[in-house]
PDB file of N, CA and C in Angstrom:
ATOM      1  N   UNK A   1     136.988 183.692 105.464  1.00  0.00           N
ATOM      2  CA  UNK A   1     136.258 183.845 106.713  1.00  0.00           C
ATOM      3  C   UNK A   1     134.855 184.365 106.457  1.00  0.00           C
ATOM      4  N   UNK A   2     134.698 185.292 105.616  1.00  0.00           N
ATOM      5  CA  UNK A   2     133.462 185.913 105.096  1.00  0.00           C
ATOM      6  C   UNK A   2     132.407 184.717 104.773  1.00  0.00           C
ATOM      7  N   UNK A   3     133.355 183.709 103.936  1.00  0.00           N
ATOM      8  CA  UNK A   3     131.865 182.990 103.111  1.00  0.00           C
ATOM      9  C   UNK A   3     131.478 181.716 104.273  1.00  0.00           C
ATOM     10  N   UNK A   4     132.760 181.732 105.149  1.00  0.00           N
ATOM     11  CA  UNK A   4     132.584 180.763 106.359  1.00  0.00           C
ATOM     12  C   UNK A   4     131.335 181.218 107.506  1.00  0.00           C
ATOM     13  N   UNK A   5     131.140 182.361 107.513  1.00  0.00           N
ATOM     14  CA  UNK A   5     130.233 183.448 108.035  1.00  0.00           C
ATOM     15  C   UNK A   5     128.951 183.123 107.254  1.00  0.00           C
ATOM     16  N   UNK A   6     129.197 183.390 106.317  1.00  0.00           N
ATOM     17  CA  UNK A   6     127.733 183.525 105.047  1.00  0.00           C
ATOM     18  C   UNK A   6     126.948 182.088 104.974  1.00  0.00           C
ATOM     19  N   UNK A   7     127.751 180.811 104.799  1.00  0.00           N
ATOM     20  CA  UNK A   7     127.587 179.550 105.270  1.00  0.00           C
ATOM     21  C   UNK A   7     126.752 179.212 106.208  1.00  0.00           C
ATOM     22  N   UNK A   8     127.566 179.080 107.566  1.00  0.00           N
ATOM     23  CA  UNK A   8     126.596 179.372 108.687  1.00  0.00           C
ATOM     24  C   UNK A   8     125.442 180.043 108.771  1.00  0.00           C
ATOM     25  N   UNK A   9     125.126 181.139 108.562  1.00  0.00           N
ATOM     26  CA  UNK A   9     124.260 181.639 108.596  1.00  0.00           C
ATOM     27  C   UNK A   9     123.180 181.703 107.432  1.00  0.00           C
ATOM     28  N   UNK A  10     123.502 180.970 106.701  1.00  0.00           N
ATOM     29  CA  UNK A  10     122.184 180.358 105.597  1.00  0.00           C
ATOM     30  C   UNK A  10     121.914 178.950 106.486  1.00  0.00           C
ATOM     31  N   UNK A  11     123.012 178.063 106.843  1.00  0.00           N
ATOM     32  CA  UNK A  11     122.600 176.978 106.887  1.00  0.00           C
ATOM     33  C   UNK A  11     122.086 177.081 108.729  1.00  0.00           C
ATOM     34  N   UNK A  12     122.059 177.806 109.374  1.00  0.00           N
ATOM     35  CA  UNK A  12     121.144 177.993 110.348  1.00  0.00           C
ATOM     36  C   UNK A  12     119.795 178.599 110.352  1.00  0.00           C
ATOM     37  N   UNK A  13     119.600 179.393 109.199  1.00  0.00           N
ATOM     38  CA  UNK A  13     118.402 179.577 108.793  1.00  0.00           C
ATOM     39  C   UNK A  13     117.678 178.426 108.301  1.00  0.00           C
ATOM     40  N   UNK A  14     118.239 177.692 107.239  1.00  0.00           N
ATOM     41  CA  UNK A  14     117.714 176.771 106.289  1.00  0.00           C
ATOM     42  C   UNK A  14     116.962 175.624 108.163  1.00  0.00           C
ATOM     43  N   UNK A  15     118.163 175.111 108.846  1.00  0.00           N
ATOM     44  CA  UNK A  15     117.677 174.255 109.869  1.00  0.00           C
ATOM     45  C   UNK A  15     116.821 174.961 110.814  1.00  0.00           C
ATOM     46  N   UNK A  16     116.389 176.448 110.828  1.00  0.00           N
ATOM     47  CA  UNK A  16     115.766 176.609 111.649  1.00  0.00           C
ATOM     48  C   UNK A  16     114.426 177.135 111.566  1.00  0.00           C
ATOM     49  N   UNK A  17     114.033 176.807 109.879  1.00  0.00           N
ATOM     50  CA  UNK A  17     112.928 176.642 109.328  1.00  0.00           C
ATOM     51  C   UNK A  17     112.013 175.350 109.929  1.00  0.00           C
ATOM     52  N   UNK A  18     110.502 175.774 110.038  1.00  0.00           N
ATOM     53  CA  UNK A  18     109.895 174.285 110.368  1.00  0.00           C
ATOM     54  C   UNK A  18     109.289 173.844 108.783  1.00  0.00           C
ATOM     55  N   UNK A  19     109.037 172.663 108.866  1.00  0.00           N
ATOM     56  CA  UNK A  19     108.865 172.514 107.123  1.00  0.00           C
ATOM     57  C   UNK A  19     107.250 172.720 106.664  1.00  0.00           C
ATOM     58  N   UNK A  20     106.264 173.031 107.878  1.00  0.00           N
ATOM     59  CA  UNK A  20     105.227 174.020 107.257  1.00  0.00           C
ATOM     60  C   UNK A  20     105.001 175.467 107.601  1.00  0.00           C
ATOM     61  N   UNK A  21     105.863 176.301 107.379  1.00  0.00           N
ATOM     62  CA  UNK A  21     105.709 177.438 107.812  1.00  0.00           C
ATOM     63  C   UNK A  21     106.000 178.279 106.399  1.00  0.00           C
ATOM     64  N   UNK A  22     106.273 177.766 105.446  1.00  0.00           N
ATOM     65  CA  UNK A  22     106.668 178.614 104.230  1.00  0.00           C
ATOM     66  C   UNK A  22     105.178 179.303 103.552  1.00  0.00           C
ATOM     67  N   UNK A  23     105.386 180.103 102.903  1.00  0.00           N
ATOM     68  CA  UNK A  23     104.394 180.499 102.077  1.00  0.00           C
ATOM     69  C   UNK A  23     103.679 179.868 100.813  1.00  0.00           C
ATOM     70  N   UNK A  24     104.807 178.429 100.260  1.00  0.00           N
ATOM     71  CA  UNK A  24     103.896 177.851  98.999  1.00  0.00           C
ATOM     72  C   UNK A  24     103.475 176.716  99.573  1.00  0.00           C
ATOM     73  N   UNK A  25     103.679 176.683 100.890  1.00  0.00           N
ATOM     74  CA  UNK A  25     103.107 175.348 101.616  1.00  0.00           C
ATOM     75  C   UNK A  25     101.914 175.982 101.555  1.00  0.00           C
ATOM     76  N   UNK A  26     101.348 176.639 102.759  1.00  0.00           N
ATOM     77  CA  UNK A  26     100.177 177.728 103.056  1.00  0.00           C
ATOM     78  C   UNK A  26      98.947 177.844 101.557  1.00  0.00           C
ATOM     79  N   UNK A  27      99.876 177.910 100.614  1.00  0.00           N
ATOM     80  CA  UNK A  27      99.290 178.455  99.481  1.00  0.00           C
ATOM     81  C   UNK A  27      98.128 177.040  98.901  1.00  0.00           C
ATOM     82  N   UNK A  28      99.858 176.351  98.730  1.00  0.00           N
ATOM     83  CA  UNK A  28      98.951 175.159  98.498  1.00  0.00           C
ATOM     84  C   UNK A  28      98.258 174.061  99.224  1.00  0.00           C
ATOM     85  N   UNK A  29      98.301 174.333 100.483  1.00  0.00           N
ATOM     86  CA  UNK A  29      97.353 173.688 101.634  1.00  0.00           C
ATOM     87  C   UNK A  29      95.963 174.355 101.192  1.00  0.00           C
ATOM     88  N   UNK A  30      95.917 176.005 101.330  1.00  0.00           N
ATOM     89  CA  UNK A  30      94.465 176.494 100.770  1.00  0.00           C
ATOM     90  C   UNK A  30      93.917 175.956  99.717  1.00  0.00           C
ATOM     91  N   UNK A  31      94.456 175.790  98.395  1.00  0.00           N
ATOM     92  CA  UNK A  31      93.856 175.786  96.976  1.00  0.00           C
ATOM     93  C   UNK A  31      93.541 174.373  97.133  1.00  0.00           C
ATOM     94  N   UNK A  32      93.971 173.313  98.010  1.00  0.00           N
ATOM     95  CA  UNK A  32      93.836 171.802  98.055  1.00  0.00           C
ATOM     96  C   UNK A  32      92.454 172.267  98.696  1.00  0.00           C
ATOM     97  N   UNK A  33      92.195 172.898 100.141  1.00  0.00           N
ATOM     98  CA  UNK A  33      91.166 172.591 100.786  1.00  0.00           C
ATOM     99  C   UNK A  33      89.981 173.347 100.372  1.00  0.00           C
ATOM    100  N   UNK A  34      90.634 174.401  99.035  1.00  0.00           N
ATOM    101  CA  UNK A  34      89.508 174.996  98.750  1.00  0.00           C
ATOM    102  C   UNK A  34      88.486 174.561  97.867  1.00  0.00           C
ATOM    103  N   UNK A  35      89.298 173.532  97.057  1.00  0.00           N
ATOM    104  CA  UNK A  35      88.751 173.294  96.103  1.00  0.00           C
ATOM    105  C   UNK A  35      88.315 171.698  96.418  1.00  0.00           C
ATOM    106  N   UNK A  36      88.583 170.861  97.773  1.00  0.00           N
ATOM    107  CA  UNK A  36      87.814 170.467  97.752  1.00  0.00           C
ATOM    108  C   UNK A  36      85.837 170.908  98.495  1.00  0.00           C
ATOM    109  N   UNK A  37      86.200 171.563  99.705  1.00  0.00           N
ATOM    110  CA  UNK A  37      85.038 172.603  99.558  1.00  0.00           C
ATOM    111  C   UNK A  37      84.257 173.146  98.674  1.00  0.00           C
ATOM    112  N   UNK A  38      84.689 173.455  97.389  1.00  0.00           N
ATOM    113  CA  UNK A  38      83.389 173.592  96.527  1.00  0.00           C
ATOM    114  C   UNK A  38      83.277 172.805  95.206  1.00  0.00           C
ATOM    115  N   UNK A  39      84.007 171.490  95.361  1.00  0.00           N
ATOM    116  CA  UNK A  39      84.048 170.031  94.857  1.00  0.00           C
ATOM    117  C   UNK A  39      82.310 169.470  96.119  1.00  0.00           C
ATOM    118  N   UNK A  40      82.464 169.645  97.134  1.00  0.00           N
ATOM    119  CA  UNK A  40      81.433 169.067  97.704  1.00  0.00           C
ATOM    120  C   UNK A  40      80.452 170.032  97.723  1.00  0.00           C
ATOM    121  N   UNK A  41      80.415 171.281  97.928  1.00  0.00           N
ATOM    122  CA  UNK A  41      79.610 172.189  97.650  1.00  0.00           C
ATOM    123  C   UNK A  41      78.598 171.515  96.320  1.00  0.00           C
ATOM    124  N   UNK A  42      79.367 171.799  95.598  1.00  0.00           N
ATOM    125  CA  UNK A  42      78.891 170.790  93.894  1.00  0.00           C
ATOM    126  C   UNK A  42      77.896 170.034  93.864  1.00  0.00           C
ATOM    127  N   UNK A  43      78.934 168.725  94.641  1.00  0.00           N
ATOM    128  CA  UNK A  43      78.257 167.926  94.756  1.00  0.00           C
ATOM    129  C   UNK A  43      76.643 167.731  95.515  1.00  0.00           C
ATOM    130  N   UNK A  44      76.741 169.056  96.578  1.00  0.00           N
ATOM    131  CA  UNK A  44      75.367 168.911  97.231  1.00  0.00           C
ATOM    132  C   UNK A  44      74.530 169.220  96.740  1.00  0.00           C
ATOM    133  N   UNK A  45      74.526 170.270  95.615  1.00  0.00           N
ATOM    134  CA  UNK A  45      73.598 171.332  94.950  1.00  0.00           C
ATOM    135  C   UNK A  45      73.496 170.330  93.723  1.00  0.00           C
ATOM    136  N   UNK A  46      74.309 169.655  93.288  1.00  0.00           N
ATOM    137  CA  UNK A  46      73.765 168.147  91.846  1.00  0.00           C
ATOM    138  C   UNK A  46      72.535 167.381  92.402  1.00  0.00           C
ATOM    139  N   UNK A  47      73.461 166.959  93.617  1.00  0.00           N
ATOM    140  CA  UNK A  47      72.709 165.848  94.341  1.00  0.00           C
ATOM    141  C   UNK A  47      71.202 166.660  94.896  1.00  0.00           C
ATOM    142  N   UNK A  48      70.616 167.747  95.246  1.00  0.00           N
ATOM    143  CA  UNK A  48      69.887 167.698  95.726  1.00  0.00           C
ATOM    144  C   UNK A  48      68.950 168.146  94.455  1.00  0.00           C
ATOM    145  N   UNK A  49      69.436 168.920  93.705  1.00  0.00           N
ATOM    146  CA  UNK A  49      68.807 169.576  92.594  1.00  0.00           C
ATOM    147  C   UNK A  49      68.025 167.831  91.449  1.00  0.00           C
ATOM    148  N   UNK A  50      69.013 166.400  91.674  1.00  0.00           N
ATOM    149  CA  UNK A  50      68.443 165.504  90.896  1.00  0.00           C
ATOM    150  C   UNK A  50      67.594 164.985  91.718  1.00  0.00           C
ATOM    151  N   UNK A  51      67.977 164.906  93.179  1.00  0.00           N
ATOM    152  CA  UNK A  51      66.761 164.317  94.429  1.00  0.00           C
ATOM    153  C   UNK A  51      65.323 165.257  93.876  1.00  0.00           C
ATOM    154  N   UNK A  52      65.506 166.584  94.002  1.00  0.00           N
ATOM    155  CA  UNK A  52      64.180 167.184  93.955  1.00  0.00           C
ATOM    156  C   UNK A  52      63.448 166.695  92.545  1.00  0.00           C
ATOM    157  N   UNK A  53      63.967 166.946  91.814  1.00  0.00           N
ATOM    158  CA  UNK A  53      63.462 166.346  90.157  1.00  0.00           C
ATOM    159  C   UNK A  53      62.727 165.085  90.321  1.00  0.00           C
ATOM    160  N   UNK A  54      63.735 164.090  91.207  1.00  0.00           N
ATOM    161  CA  UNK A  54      63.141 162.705  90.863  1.00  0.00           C
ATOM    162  C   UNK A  54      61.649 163.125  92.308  1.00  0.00           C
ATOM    163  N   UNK A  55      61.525 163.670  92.872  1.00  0.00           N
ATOM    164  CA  UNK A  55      60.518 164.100  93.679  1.00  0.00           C
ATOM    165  C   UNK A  55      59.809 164.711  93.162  1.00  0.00           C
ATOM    166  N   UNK A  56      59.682 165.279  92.334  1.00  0.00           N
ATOM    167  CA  UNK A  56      58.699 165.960  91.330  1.00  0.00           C
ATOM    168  C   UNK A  56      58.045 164.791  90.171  1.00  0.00           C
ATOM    169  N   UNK A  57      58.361 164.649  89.924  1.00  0.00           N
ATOM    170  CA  UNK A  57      58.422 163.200  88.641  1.00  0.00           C
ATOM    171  C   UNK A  57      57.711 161.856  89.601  1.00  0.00           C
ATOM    172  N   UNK A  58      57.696 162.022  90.755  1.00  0.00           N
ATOM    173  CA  UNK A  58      56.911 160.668  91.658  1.00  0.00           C
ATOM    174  C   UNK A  58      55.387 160.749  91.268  1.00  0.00           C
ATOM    175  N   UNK A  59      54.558 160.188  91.344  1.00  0.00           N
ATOM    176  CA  UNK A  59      53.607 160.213  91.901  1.00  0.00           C
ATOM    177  C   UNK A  59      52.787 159.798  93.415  1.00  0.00           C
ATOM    178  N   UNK A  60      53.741 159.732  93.920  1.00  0.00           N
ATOM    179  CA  UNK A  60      53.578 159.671  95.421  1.00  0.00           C
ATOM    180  C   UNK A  60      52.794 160.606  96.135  1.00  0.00           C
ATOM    181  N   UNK A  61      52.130 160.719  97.139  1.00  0.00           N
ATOM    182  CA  UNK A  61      51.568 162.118  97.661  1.00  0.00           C
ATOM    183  C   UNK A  61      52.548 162.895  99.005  1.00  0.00           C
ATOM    184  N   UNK A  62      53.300 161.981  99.166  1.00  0.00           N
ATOM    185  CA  UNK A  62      54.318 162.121 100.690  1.00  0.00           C
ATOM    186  C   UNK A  62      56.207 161.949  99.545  1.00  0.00           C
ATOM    187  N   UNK A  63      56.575 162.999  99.244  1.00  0.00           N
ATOM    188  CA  UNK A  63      58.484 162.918  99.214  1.00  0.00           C
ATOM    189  C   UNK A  63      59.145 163.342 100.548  1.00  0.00           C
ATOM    190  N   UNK A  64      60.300 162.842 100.984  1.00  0.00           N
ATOM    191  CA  UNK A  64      60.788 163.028 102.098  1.00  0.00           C
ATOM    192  C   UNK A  64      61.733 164.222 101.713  1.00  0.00           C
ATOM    193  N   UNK A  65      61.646 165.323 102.122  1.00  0.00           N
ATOM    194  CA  UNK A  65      63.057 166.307 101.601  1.00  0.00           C
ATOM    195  C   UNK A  65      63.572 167.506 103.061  1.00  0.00           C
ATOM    196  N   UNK A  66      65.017 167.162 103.086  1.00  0.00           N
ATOM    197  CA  UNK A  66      65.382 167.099 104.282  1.00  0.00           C
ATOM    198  C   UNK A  66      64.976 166.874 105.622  1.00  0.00           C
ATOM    199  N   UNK A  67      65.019 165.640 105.195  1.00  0.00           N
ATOM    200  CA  UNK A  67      64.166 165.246 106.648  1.00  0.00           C
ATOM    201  C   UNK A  67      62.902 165.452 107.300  1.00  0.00           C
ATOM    202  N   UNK A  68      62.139 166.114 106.161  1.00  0.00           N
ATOM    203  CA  UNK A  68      60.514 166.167 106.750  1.00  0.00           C
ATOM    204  C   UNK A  68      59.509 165.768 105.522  1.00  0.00           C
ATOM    205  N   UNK A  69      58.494 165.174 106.267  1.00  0.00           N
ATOM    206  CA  UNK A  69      57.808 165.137 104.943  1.00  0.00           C
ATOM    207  C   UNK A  69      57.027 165.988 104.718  1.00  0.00           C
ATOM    208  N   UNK A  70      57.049 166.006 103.184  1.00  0.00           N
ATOM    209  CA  UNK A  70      56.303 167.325 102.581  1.00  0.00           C
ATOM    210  C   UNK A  70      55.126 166.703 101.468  1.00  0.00           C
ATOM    211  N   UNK A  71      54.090 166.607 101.808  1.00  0.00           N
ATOM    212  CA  UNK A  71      52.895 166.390 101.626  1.00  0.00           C
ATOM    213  C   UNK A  71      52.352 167.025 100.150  1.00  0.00           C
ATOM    214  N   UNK A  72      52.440 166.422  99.169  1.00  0.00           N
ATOM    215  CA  UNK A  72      51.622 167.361  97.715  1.00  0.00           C
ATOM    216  C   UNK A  72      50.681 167.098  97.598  1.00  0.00           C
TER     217      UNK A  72
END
C-alpha cells in the first residue's frame, strides 16, 4: 500500500509538471539567447569597425556612417 501511495504521488507530480518550467530548461533557454546576443553584438562591432576602415581608406570627401553624412 505504501509504494502504491509513493507511485501515485511521483506520478502526479511527474504529470503535473508543465514541460517548460524546470530549471535546465530556463538555464538553457538563457545560455542559447545569450550567446546569441553577443554572437550579434560581435558581429556589429566587426562589421562596423571594417565599414569605418574601408571609410578611412576612401578617398571620397562625403562617407555615409550611420545614416548621416560626414563630410572630411
Amino acid at each position: 500500500m505504501k509504494w502504491m501511495l509513493v507511485f501515485l504521488v511521483l506520478s502526479m507530480v511527474v504529470f503535473m509538471a508543465q514541460p517548460g518550467e524546470c530549471f535546465l530548461g530556463m538555464l538553457v533557454h538563457g545560455l542559447f539567447h545569450g550567446t546569441v546576443r553577443v554572437y550579434d553584438y560581435l558581429m556589429d562591432v566587426t562589421l562596423t569597425i571594417l565599414y569605418l576602415s574601408l571609410c578611412d581608406d576612401q578617398t571620397s570627401s562625403v562617407c555615409f556612417s550611420a545614416g548621416k553624412a560626414v563630410h572630411k
